[in-house]
C-alpha atoms as a PDB file:
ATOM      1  CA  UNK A   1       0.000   0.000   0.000  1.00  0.00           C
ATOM      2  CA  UNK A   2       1.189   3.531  -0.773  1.00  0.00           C
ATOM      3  CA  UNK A   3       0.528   6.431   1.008  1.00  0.00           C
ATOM      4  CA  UNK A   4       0.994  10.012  -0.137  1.00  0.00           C
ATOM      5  CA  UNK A   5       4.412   9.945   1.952  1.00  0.00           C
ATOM      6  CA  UNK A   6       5.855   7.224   0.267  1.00  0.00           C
ATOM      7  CA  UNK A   7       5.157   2.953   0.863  1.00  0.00           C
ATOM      8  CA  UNK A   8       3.577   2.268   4.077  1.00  0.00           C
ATOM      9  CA  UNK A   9       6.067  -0.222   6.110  1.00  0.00           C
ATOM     10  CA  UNK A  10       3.763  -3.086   7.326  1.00  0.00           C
ATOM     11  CA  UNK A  11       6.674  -4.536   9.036  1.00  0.00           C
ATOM     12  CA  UNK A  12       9.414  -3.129  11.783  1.00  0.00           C
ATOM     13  CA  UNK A  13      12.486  -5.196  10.900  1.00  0.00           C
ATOM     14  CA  UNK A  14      11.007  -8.684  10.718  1.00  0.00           C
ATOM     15  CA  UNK A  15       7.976  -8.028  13.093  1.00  0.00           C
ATOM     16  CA  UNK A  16       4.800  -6.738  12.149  1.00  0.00           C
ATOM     17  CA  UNK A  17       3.457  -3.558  13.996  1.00  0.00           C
ATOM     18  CA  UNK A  18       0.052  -5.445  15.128  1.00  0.00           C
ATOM     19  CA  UNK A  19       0.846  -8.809  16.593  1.00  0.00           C
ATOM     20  CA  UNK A  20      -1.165 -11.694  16.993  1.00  0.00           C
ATOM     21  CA  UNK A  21      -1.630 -13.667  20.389  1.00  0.00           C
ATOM     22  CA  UNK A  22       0.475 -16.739  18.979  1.00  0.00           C
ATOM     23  CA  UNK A  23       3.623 -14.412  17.908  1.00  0.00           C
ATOM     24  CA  UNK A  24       3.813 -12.247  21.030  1.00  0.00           C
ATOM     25  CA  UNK A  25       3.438 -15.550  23.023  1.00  0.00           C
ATOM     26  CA  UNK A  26       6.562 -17.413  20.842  1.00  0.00           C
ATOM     27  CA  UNK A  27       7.981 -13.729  21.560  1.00  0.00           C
ATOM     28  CA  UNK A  28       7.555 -13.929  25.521  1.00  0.00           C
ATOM     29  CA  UNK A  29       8.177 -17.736  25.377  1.00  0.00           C
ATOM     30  CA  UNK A  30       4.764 -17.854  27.374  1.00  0.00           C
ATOM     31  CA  UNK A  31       1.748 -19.579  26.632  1.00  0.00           C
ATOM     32  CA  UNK A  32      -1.048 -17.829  24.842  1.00  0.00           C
ATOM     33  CA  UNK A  33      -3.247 -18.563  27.991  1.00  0.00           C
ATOM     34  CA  UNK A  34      -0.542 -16.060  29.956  1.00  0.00           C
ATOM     35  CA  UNK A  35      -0.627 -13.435  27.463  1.00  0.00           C
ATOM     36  CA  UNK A  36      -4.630 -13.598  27.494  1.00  0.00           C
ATOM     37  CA  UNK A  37      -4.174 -13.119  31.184  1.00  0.00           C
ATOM     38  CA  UNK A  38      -1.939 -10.279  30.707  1.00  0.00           C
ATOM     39  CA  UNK A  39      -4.027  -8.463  28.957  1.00  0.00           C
ATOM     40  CA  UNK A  40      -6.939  -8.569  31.492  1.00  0.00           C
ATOM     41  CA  UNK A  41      -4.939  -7.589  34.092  1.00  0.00           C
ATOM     42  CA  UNK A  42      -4.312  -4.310  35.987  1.00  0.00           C
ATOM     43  CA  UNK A  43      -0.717  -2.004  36.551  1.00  0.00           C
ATOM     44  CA  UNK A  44       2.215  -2.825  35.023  1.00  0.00           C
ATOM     45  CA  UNK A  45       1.172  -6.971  34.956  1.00  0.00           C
ATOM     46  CA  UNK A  46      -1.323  -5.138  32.273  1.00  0.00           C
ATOM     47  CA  UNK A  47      -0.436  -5.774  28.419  1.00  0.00           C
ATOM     48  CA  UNK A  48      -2.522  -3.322  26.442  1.00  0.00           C
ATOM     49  CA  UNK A  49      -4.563  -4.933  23.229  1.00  0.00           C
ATOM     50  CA  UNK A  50      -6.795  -4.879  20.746  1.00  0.00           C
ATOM     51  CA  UNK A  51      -9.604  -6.994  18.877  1.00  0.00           C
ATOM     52  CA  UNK A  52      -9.549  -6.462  15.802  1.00  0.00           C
ATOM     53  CA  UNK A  53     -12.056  -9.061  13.676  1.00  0.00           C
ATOM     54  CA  UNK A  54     -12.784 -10.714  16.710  1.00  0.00           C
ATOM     55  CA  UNK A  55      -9.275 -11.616  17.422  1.00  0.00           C
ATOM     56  CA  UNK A  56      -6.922  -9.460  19.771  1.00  0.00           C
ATOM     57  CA  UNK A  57      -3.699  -8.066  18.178  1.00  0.00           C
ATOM     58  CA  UNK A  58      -0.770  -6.106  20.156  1.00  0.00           C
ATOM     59  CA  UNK A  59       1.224  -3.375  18.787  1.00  0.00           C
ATOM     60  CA  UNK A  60       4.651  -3.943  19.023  1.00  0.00           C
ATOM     61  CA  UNK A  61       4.860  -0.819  21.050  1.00  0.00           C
ATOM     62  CA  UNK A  62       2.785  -1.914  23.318  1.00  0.00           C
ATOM     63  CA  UNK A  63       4.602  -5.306  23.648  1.00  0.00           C
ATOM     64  CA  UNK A  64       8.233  -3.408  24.586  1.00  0.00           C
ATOM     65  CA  UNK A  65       6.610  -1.608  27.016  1.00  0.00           C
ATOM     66  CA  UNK A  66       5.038  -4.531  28.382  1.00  0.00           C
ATOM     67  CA  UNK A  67       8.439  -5.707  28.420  1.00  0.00           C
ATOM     68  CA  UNK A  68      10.013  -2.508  29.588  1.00  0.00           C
ATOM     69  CA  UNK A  69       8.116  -2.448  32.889  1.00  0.00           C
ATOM     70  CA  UNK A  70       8.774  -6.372  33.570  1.00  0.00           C
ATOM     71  CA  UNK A  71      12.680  -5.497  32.957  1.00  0.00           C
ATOM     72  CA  UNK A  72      14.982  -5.920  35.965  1.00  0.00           C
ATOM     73  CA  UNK A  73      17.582  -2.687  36.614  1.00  0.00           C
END
């Protein structure tokens, strides 16, 4: 797809911007059960998603901050 700016990048790197549930659970090495979990809970144990069609997709922002505030300093 073009835009007026140019082709629209579907992908960052190799990963998409909008994840499924499988890929950011092979990401997290977590089951897809987990992740679903994640994203009902609250705070920072809280990974923000989307459905989309009936299925929930995560933006790969979304995912590194996920990560971000589960990151040990």
């Amino acid at each position: 797809m073009t835009t007026p700016s140019g082709p629209r990048r579907e992908t960052v790197g190799h990963l998409p911007r909008l994840l499924s549930l499988a890929a950011v659970a092979e990401a997290l090495d977590m089951d897809e059960r987990t992740v679903r979990r994640a994203i009902g809970n609250q705070g920072k144990d809280r990974l923000i998603a989307a459905k989309i069609g009936g299925r929930w997709k995560v933006r790969l922002t979304d995912l590194e901050a996920y990560i971000d505030a589960h990151t040990v300093r």
